[in-house]
PDB file of N, CA and C in Angstrom:
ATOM      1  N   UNK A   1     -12.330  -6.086  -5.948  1.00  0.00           N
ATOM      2  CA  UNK A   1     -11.657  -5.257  -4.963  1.00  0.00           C
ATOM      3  C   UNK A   1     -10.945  -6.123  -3.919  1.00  0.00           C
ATOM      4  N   UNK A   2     -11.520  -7.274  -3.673  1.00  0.00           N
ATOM      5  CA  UNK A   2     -11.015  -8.453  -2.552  1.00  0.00           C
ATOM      6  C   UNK A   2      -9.556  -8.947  -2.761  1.00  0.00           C
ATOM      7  N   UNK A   3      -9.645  -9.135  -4.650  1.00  0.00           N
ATOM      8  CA  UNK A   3      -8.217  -9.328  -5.103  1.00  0.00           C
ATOM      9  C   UNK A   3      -7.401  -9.046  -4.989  1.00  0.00           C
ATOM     10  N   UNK A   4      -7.897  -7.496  -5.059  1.00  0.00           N
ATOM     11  CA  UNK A   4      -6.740  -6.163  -5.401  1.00  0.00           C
ATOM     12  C   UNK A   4      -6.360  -6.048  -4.163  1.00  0.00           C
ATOM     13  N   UNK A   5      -6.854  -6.006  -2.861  1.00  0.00           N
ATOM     14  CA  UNK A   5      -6.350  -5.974  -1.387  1.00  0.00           C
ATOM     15  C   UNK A   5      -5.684  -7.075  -1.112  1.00  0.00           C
ATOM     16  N   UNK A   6      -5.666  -8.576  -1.388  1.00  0.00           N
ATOM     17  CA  UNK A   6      -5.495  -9.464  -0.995  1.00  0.00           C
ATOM     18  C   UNK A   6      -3.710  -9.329  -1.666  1.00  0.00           C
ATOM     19  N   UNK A   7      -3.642  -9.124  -2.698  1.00  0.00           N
ATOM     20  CA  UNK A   7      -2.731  -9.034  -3.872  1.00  0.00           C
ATOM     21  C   UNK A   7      -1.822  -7.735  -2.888  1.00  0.00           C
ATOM     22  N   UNK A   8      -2.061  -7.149  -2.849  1.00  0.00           N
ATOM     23  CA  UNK A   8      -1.639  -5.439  -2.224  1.00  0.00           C
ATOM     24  C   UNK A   8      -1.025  -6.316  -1.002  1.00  0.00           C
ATOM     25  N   UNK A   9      -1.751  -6.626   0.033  1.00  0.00           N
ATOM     26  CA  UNK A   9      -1.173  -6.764   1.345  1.00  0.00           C
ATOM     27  C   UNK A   9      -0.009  -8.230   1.174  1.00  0.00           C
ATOM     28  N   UNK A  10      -0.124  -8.713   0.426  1.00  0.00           N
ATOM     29  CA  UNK A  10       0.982 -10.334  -0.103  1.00  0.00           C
ATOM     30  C   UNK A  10       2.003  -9.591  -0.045  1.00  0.00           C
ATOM     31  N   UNK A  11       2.129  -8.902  -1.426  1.00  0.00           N
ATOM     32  CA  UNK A  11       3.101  -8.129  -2.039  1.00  0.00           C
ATOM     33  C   UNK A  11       3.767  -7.436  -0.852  1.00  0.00           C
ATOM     34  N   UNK A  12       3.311  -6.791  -0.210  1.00  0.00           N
ATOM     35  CA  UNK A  12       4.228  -5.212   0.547  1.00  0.00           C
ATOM     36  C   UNK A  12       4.887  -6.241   1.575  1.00  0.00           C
ATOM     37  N   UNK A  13       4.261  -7.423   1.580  1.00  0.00           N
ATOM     38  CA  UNK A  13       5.146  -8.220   3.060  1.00  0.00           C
ATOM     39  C   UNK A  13       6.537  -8.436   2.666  1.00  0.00           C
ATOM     40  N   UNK A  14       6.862  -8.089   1.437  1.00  0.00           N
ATOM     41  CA  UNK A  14       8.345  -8.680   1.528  1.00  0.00           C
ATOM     42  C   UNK A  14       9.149  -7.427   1.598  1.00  0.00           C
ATOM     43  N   UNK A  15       8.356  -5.880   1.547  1.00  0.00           N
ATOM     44  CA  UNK A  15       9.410  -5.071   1.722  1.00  0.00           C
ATOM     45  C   UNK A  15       9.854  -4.514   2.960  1.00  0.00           C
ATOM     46  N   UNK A  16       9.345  -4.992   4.537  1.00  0.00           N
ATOM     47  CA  UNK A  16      10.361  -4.939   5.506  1.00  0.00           C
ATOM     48  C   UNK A  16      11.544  -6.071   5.600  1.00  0.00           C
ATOM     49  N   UNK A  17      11.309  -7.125   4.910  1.00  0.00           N
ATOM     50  CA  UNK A  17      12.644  -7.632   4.757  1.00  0.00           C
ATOM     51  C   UNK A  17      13.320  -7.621   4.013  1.00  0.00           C
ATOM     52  N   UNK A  18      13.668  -6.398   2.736  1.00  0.00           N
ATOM     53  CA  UNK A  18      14.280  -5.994   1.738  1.00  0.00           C
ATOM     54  C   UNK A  18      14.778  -4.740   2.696  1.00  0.00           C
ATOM     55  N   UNK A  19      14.166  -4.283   3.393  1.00  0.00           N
ATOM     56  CA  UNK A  19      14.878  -2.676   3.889  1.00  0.00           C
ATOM     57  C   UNK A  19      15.661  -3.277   4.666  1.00  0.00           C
ATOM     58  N   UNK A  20      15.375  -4.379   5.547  1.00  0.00           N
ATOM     59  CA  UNK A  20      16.008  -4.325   6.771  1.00  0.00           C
ATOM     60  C   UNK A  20      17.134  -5.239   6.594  1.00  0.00           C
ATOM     61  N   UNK A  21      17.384  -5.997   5.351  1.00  0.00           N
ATOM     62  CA  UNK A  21      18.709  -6.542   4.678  1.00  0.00           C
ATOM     63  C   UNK A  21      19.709  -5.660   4.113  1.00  0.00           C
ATOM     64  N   UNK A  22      19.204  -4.749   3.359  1.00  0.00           N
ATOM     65  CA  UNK A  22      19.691  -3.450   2.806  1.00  0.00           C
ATOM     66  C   UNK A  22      20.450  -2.987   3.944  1.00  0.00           C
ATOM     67  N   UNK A  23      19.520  -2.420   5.288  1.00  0.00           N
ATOM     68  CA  UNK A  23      20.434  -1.770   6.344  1.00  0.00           C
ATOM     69  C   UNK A  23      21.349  -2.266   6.722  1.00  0.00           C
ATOM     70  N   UNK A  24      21.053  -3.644   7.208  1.00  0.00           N
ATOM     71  CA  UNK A  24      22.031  -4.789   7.962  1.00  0.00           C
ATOM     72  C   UNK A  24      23.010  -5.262   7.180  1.00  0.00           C
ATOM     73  N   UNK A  25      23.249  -4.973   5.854  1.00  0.00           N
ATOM     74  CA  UNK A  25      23.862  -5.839   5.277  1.00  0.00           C
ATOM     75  C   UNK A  25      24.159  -6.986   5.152  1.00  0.00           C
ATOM     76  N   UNK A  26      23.359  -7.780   5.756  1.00  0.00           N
ATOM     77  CA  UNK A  26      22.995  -9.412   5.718  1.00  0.00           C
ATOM     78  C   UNK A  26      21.665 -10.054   5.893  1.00  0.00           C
ATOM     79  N   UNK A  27      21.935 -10.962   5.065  1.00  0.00           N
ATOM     80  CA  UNK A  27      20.478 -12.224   5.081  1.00  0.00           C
ATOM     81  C   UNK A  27      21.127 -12.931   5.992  1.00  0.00           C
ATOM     82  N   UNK A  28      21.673 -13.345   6.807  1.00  0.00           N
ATOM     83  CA  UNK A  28      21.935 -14.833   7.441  1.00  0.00           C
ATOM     84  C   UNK A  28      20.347 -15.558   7.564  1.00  0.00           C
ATOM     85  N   UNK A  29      19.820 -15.203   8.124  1.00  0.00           N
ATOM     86  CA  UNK A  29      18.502 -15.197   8.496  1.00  0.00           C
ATOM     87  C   UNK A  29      17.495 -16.238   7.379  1.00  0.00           C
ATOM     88  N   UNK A  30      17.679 -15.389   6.485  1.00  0.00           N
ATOM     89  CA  UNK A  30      16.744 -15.960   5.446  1.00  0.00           C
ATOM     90  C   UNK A  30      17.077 -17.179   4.425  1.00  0.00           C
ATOM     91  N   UNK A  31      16.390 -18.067   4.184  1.00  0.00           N
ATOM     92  CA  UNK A  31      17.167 -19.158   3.825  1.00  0.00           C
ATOM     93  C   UNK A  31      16.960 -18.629   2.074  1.00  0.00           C
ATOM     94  N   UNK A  32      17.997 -19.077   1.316  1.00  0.00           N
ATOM     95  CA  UNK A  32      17.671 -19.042   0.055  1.00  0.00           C
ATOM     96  C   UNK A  32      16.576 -20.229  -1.047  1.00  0.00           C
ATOM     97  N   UNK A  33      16.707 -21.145  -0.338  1.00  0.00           N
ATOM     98  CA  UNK A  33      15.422 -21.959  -1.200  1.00  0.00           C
ATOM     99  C   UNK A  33      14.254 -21.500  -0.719  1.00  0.00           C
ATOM    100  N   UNK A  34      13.875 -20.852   0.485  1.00  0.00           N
ATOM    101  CA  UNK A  34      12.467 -20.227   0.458  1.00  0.00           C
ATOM    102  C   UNK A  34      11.970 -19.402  -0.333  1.00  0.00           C
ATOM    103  N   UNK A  35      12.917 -18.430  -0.960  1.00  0.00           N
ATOM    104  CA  UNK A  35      12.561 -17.297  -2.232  1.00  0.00           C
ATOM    105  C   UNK A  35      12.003 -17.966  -3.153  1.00  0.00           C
ATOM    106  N   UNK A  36      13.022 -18.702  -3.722  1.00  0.00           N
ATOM    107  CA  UNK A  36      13.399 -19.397  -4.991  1.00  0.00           C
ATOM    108  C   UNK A  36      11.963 -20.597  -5.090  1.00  0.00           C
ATOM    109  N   UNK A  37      11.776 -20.918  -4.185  1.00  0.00           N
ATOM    110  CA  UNK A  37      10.632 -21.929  -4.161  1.00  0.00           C
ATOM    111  C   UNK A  37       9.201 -21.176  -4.941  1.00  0.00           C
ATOM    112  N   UNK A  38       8.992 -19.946  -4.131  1.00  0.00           N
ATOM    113  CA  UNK A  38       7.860 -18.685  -3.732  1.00  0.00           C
ATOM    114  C   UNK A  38       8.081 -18.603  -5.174  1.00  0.00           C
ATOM    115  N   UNK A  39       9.376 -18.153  -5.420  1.00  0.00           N
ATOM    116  CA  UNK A  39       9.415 -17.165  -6.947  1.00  0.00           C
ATOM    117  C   UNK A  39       8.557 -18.059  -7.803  1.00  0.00           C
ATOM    118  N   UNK A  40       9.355 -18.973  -7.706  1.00  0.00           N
ATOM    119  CA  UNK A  40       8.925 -20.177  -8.936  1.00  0.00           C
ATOM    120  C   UNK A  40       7.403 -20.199  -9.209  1.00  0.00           C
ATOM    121  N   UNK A  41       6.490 -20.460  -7.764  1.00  0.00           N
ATOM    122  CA  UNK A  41       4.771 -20.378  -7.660  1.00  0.00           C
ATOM    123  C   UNK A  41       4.263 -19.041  -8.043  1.00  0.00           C
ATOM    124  N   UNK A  42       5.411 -17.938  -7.807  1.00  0.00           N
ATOM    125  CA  UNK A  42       4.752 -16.621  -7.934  1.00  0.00           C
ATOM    126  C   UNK A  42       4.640 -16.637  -9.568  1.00  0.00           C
ATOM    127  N   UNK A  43       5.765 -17.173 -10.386  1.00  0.00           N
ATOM    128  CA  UNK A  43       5.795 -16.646 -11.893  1.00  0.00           C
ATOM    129  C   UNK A  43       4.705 -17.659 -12.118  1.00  0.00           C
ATOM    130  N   UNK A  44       4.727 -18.863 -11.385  1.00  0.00           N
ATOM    131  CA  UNK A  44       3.508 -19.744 -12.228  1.00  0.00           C
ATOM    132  C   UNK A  44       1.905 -18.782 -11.964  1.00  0.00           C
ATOM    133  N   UNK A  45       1.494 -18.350 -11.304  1.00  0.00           N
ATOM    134  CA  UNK A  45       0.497 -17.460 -10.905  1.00  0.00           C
ATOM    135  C   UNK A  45       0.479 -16.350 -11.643  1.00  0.00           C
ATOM    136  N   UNK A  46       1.668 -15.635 -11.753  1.00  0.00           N
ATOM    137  CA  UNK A  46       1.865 -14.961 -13.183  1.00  0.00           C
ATOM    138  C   UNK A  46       0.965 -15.203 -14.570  1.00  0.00           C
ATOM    139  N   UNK A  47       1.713 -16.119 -14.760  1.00  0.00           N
ATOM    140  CA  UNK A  47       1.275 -17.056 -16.087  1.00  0.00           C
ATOM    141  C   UNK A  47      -0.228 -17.554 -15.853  1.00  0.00           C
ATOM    142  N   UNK A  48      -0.615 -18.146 -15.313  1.00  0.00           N
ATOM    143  CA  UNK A  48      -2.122 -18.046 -14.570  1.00  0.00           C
ATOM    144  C   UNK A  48      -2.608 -16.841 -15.218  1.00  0.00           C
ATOM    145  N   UNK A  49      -2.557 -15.799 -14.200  1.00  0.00           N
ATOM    146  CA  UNK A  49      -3.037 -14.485 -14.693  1.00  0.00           C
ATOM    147  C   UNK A  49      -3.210 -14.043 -15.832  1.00  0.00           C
ATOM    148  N   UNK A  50      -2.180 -14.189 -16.653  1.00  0.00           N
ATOM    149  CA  UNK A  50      -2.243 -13.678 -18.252  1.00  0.00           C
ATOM    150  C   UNK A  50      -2.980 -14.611 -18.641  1.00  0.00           C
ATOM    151  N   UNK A  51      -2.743 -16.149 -18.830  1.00  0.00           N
ATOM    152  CA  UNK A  51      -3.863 -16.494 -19.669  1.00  0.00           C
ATOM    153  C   UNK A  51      -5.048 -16.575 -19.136  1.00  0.00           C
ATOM    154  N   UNK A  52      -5.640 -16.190 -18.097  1.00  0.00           N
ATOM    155  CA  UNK A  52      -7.224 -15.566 -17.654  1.00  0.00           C
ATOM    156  C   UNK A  52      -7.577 -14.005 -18.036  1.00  0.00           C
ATOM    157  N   UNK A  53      -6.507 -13.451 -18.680  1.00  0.00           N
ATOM    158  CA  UNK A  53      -6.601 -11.363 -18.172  1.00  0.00           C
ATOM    159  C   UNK A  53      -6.944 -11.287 -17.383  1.00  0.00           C
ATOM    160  N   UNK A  54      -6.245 -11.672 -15.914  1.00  0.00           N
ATOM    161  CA  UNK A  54      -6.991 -11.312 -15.031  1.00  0.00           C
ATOM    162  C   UNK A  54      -5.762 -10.350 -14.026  1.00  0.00           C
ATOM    163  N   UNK A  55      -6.072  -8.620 -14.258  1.00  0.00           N
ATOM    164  CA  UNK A  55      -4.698  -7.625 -14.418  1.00  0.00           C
ATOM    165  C   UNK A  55      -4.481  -7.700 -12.689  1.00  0.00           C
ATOM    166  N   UNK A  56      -5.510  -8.407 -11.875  1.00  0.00           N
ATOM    167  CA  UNK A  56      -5.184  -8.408 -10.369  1.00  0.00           C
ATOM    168  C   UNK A  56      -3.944  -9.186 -10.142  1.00  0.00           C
ATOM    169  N   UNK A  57      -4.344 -10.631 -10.817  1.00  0.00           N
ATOM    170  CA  UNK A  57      -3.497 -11.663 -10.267  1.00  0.00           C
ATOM    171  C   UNK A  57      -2.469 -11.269 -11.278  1.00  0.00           C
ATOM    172  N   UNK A  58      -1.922 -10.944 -12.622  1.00  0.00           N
ATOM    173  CA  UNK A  58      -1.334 -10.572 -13.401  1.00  0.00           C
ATOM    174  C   UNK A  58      -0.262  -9.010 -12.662  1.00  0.00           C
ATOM    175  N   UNK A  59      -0.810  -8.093 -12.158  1.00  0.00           N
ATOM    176  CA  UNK A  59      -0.209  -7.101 -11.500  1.00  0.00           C
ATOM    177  C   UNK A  59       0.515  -7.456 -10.248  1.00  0.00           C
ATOM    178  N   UNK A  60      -0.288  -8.161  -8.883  1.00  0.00           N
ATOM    179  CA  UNK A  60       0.707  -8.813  -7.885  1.00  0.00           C
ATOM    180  C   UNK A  60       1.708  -9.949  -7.829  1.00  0.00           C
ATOM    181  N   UNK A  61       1.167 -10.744  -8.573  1.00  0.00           N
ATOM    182  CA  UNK A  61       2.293 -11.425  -9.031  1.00  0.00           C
ATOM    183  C   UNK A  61       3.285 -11.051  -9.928  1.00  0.00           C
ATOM    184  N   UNK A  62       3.734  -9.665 -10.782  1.00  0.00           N
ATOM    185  CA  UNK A  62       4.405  -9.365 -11.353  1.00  0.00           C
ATOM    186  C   UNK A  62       5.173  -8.583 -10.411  1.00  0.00           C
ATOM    187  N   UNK A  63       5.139  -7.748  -9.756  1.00  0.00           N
ATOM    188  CA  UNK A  63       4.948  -6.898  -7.777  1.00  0.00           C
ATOM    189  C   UNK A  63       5.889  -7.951  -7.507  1.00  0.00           C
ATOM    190  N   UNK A  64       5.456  -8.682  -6.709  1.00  0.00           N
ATOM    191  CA  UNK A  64       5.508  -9.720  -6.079  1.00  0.00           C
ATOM    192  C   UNK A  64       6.770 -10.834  -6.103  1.00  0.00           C
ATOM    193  N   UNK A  65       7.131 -10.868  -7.418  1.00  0.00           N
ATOM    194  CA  UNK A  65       7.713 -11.867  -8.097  1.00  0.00           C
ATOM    195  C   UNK A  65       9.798 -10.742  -8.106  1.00  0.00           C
ATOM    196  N   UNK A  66       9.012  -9.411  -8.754  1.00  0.00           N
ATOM    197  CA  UNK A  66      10.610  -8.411  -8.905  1.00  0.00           C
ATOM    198  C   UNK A  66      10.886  -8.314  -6.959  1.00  0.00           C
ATOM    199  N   UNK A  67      10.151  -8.491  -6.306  1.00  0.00           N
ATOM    200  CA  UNK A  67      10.731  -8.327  -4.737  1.00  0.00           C
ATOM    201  C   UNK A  67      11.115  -9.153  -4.286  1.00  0.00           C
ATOM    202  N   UNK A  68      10.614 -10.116  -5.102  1.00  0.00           N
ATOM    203  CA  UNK A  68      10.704 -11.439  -4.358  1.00  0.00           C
ATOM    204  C   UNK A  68      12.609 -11.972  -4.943  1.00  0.00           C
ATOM    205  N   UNK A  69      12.638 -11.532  -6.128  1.00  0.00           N
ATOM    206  CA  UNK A  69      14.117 -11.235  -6.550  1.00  0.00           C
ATOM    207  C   UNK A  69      14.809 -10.780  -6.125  1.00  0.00           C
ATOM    208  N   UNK A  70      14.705  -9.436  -5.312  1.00  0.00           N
ATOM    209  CA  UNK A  70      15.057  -8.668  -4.749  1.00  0.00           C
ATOM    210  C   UNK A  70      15.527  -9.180  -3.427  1.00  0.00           C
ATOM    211  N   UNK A  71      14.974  -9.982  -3.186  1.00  0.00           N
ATOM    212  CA  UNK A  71      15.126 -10.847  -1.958  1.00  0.00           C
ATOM    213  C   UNK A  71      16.460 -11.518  -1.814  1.00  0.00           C
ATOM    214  N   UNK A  72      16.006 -12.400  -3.052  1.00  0.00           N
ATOM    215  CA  UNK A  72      17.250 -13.680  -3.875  1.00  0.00           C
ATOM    216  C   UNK A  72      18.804 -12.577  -4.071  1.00  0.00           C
ATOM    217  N   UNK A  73      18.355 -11.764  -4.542  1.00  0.00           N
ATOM    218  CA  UNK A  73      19.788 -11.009  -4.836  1.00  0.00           C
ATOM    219  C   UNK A  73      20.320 -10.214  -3.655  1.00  0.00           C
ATOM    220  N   UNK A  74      19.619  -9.819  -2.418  1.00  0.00           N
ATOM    221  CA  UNK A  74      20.127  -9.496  -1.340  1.00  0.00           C
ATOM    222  C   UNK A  74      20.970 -10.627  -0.761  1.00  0.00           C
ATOM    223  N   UNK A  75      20.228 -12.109  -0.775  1.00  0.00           N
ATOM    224  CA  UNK A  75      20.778 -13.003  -0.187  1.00  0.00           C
ATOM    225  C   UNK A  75      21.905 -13.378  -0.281  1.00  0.00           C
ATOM    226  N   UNK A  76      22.266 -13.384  -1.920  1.00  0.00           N
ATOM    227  CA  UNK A  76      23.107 -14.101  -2.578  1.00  0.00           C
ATOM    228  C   UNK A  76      24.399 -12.987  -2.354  1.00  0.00           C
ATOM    229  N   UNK A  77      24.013 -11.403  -2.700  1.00  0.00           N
ATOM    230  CA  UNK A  77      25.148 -10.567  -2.408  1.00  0.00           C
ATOM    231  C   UNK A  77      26.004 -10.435  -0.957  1.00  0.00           C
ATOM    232  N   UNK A  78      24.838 -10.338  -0.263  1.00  0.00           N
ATOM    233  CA  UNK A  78      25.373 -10.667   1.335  1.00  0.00           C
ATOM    234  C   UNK A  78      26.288 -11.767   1.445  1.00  0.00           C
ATOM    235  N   UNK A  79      25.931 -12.754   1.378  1.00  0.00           N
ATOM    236  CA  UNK A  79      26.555 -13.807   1.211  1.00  0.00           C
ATOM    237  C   UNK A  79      27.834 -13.983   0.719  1.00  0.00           C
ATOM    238  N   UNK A  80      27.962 -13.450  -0.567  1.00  0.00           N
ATOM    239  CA  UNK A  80      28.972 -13.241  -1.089  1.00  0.00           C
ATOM    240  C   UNK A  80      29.852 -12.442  -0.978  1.00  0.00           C
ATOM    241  N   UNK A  81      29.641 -11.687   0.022  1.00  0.00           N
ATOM    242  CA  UNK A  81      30.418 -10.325   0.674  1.00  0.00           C
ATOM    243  C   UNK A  81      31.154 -10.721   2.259  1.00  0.00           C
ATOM    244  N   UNK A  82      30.522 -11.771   2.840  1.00  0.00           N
ATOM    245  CA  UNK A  82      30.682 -11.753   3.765  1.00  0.00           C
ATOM    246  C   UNK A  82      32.038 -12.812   4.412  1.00  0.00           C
ATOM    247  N   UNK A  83      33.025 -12.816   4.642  1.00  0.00           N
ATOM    248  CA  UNK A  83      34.150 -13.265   5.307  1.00  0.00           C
ATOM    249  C   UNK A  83      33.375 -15.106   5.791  1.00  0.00           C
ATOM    250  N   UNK A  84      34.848 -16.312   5.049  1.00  0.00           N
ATOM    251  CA  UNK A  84      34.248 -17.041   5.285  1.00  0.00           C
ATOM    252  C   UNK A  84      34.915 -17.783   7.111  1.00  0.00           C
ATOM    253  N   UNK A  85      33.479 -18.247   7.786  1.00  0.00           N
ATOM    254  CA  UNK A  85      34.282 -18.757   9.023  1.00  0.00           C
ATOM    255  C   UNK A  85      34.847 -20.057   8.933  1.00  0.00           C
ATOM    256  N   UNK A  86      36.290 -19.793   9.186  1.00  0.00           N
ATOM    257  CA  UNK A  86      36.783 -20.739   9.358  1.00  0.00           C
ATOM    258  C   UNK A  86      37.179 -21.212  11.176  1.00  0.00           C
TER     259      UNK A  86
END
């Protein structure tokens, strides 16, 4: 049960900064190698998980990992939308 909470409360942290990119229409804020770093440990923890069956660490890190994308692709779209300063 320790897992499953521990796993639960990781996970949901990244969705006030998925809404509040969504609204704003920008990441400036967020750097893009911080995702990309996370993602990378999250899929390795992934992989962890499956070869233990262990459906806690296997379920939040699967959670975890599509938001954490979600992240990466806010960044990258913002970004790419946004007027360059010259």
């Amino acid at each position: 049960m320790l897992g499953v909470l521990a796993g639960f409360l990781t996970t949901v942290g990244f969705i006030p900064q998925i809404i509040k990119g969504y609204r704003t229409k920008h990441m400036d804020d967020v750097s893009l190698l911080m995702p990309l770093v996370l993602g990378a440990g999250m899929l390795l923890w992934l992989l962890y998980g499956v070869s233990l069956e262990n459906l806690p660490i296997v379920l939040w890190n699967a959670i975890a990992f599509s938001l954490n994308m979600v992240v990466v692709g806010l960044k990258l779209r913002y970004e790419r939308d946004r007027p360059a300063y010259r």
